[in-house]
PDB file of N, CA and C in Angstrom:
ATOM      1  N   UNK A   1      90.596 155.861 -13.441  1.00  0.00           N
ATOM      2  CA  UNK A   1      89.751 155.242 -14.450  1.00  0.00           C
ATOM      3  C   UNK A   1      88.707 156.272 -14.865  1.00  0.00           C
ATOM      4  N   UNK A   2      88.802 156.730 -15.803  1.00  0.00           N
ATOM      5  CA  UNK A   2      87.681 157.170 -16.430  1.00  0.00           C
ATOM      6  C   UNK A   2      86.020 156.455 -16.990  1.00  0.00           C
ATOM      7  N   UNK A   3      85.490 157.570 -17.466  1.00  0.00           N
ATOM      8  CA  UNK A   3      83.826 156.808 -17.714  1.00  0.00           C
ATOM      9  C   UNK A   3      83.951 155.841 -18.678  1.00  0.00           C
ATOM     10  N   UNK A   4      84.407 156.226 -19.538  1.00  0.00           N
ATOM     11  CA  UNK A   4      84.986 155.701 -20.826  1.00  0.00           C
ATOM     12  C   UNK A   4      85.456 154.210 -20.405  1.00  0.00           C
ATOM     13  N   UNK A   5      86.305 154.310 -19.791  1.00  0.00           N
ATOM     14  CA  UNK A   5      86.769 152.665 -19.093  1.00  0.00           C
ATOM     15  C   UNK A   5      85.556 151.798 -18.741  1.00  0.00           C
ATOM     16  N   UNK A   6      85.194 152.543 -17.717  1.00  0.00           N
ATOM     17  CA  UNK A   6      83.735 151.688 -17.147  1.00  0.00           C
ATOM     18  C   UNK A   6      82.854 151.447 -18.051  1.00  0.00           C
ATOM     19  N   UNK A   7      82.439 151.998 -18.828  1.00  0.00           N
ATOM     20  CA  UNK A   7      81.574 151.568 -19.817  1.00  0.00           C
ATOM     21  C   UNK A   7      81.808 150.852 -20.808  1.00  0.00           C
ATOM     22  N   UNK A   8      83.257 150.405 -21.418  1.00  0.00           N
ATOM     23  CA  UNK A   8      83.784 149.268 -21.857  1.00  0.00           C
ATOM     24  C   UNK A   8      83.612 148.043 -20.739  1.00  0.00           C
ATOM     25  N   UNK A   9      84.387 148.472 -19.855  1.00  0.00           N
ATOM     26  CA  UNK A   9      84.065 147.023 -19.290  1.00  0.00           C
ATOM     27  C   UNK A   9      82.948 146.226 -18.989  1.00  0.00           C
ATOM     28  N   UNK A  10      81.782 147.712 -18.345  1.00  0.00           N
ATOM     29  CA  UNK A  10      80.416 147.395 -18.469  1.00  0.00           C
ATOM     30  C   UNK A  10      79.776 146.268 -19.280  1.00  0.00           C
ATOM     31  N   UNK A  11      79.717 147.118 -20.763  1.00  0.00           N
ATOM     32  CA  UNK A  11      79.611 146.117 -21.968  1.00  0.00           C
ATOM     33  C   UNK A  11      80.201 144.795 -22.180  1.00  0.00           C
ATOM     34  N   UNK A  12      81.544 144.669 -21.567  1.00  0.00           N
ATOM     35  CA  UNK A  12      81.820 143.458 -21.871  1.00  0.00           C
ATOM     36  C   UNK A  12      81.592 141.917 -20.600  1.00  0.00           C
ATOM     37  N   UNK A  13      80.924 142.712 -19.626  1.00  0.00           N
ATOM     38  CA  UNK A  13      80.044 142.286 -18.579  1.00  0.00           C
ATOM     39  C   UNK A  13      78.530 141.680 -18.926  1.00  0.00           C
ATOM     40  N   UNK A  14      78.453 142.768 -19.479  1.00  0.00           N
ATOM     41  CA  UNK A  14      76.732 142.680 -19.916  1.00  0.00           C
ATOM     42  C   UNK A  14      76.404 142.316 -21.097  1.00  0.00           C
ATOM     43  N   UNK A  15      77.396 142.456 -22.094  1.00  0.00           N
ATOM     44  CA  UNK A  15      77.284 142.608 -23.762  1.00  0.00           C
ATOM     45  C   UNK A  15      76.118 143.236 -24.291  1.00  0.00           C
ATOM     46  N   UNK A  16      75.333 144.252 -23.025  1.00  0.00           N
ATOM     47  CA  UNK A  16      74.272 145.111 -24.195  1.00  0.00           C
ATOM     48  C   UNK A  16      74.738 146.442 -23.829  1.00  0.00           C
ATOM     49  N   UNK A  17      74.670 147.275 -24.674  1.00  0.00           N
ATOM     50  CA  UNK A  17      75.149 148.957 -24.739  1.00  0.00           C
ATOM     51  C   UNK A  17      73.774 149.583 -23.635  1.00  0.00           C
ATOM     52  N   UNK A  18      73.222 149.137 -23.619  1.00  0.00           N
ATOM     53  CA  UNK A  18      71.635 150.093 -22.340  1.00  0.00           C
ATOM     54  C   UNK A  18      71.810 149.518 -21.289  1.00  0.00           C
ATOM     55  N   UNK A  19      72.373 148.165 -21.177  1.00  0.00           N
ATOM     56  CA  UNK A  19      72.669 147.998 -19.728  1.00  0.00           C
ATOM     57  C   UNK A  19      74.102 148.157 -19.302  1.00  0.00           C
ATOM     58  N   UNK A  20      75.155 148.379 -19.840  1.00  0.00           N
ATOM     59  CA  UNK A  20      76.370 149.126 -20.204  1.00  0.00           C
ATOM     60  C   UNK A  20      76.555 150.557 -19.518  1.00  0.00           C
ATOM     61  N   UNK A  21      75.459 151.085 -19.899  1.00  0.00           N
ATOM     62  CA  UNK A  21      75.473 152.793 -19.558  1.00  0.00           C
ATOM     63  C   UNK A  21      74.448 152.979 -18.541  1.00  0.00           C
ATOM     64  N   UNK A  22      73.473 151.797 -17.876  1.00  0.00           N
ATOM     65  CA  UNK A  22      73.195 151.667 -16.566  1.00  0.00           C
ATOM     66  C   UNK A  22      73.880 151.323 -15.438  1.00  0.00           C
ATOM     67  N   UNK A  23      74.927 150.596 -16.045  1.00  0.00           N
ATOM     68  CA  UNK A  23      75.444 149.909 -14.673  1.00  0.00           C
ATOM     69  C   UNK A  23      76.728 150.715 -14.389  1.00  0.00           C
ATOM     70  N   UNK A  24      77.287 151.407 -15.202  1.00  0.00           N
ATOM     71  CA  UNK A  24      78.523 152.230 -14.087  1.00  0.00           C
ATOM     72  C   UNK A  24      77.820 153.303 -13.468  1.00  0.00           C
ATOM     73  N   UNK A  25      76.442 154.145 -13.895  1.00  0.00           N
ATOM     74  CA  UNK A  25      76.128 155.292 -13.477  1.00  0.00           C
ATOM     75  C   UNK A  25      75.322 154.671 -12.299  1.00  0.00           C
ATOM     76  N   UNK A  26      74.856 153.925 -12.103  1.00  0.00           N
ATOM     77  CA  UNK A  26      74.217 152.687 -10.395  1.00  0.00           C
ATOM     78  C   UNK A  26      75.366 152.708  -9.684  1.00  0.00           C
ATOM     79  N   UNK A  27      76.284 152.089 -10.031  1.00  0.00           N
ATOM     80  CA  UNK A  27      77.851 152.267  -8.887  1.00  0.00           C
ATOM     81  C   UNK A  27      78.283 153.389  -8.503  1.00  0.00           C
ATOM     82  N   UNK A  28      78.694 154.431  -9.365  1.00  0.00           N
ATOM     83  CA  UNK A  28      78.789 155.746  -8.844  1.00  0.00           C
ATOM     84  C   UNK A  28      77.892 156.430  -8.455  1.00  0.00           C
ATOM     85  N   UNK A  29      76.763 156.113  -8.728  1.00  0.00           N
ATOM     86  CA  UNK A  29      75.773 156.722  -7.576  1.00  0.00           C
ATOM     87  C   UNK A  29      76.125 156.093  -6.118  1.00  0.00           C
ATOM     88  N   UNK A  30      75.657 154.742  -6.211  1.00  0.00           N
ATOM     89  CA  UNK A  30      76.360 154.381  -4.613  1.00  0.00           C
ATOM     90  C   UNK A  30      77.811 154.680  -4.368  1.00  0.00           C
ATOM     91  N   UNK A  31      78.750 155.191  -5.100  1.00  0.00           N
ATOM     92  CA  UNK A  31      80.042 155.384  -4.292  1.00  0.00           C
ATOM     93  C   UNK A  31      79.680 156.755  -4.123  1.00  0.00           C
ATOM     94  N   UNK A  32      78.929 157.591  -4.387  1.00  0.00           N
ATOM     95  CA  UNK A  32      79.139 158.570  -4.014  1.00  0.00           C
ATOM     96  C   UNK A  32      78.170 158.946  -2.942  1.00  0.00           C
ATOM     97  N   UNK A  33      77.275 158.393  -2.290  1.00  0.00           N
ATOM     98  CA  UNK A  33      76.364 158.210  -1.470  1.00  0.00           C
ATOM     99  C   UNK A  33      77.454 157.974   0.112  1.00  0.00           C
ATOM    100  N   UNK A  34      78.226 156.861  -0.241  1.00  0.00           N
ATOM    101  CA  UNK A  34      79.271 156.698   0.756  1.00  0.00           C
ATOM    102  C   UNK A  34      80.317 157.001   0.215  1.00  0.00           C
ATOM    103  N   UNK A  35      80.997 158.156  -0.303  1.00  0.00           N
ATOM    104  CA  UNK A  35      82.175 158.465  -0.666  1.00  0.00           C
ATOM    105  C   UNK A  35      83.119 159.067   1.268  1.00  0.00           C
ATOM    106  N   UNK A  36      81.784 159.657   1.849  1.00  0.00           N
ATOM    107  CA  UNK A  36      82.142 159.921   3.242  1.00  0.00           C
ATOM    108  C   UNK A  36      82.997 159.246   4.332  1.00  0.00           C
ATOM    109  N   UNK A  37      83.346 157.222   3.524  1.00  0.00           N
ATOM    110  CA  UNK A  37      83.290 156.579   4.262  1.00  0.00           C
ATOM    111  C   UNK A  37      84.695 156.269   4.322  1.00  0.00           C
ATOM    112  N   UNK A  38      85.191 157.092   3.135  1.00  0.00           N
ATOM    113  CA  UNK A  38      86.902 156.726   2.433  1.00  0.00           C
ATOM    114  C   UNK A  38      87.722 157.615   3.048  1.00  0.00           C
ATOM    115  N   UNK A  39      88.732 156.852   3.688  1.00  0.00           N
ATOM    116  CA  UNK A  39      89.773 157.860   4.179  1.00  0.00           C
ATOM    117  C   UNK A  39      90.372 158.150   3.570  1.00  0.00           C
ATOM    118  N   UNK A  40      90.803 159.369   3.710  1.00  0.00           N
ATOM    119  CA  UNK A  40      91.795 160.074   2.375  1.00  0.00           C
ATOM    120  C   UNK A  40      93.017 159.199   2.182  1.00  0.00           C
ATOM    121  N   UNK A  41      93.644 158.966   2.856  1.00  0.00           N
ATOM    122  CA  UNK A  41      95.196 157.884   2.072  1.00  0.00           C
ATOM    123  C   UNK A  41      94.760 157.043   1.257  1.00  0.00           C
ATOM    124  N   UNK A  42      93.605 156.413   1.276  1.00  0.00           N
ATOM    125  CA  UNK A  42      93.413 155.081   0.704  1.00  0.00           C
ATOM    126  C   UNK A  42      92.900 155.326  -0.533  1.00  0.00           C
ATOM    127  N   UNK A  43      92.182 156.955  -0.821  1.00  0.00           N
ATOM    128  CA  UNK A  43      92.336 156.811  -1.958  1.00  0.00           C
ATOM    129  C   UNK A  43      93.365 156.697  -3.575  1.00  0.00           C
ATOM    130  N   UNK A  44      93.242 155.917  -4.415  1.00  0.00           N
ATOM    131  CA  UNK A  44      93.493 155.169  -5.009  1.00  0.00           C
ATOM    132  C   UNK A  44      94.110 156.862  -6.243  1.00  0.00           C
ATOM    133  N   UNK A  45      94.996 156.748  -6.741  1.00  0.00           N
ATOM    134  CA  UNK A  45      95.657 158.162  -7.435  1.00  0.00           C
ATOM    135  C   UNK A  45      95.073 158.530  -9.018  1.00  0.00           C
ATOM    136  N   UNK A  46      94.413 157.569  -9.229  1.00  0.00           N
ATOM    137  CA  UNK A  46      93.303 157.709 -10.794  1.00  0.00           C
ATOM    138  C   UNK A  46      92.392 158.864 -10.384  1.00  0.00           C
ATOM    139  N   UNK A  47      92.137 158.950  -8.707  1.00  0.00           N
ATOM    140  CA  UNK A  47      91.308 160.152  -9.106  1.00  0.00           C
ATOM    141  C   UNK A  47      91.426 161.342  -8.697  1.00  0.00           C
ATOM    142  N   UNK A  48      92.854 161.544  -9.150  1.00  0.00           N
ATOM    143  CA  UNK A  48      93.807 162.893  -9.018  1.00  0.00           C
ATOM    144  C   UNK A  48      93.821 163.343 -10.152  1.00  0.00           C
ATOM    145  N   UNK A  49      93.505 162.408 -11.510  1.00  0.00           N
ATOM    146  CA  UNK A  49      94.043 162.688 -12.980  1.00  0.00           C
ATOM    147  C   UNK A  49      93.111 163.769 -13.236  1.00  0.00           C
TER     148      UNK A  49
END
């Protein structure tokens, strides 16, 4: 999934464009805070692309 994705869906979560482009960059901050926590098999192959 790209940014692009998330921020559609964002919007159609939130229906405003500023809280749209807050809320995927809040999640990937926390996934990447614990990205440590993912065992490698389980990750998911979107983020090979």
């Amino acid at each position: 999934m790209r940014y692009g994705d998330l921020l559609r869906t964002a919007y159609l979560l939130t229906g405003s464009q500023h809280a749209a482009e807050d809320l995927p960059q809040g999640s990937l901050l926390r996934v990447m805070r614990h990205w440590n926590r993912v065992d490698e098999p389980a990750v998911p192959g979107w983020f090979d692309e």
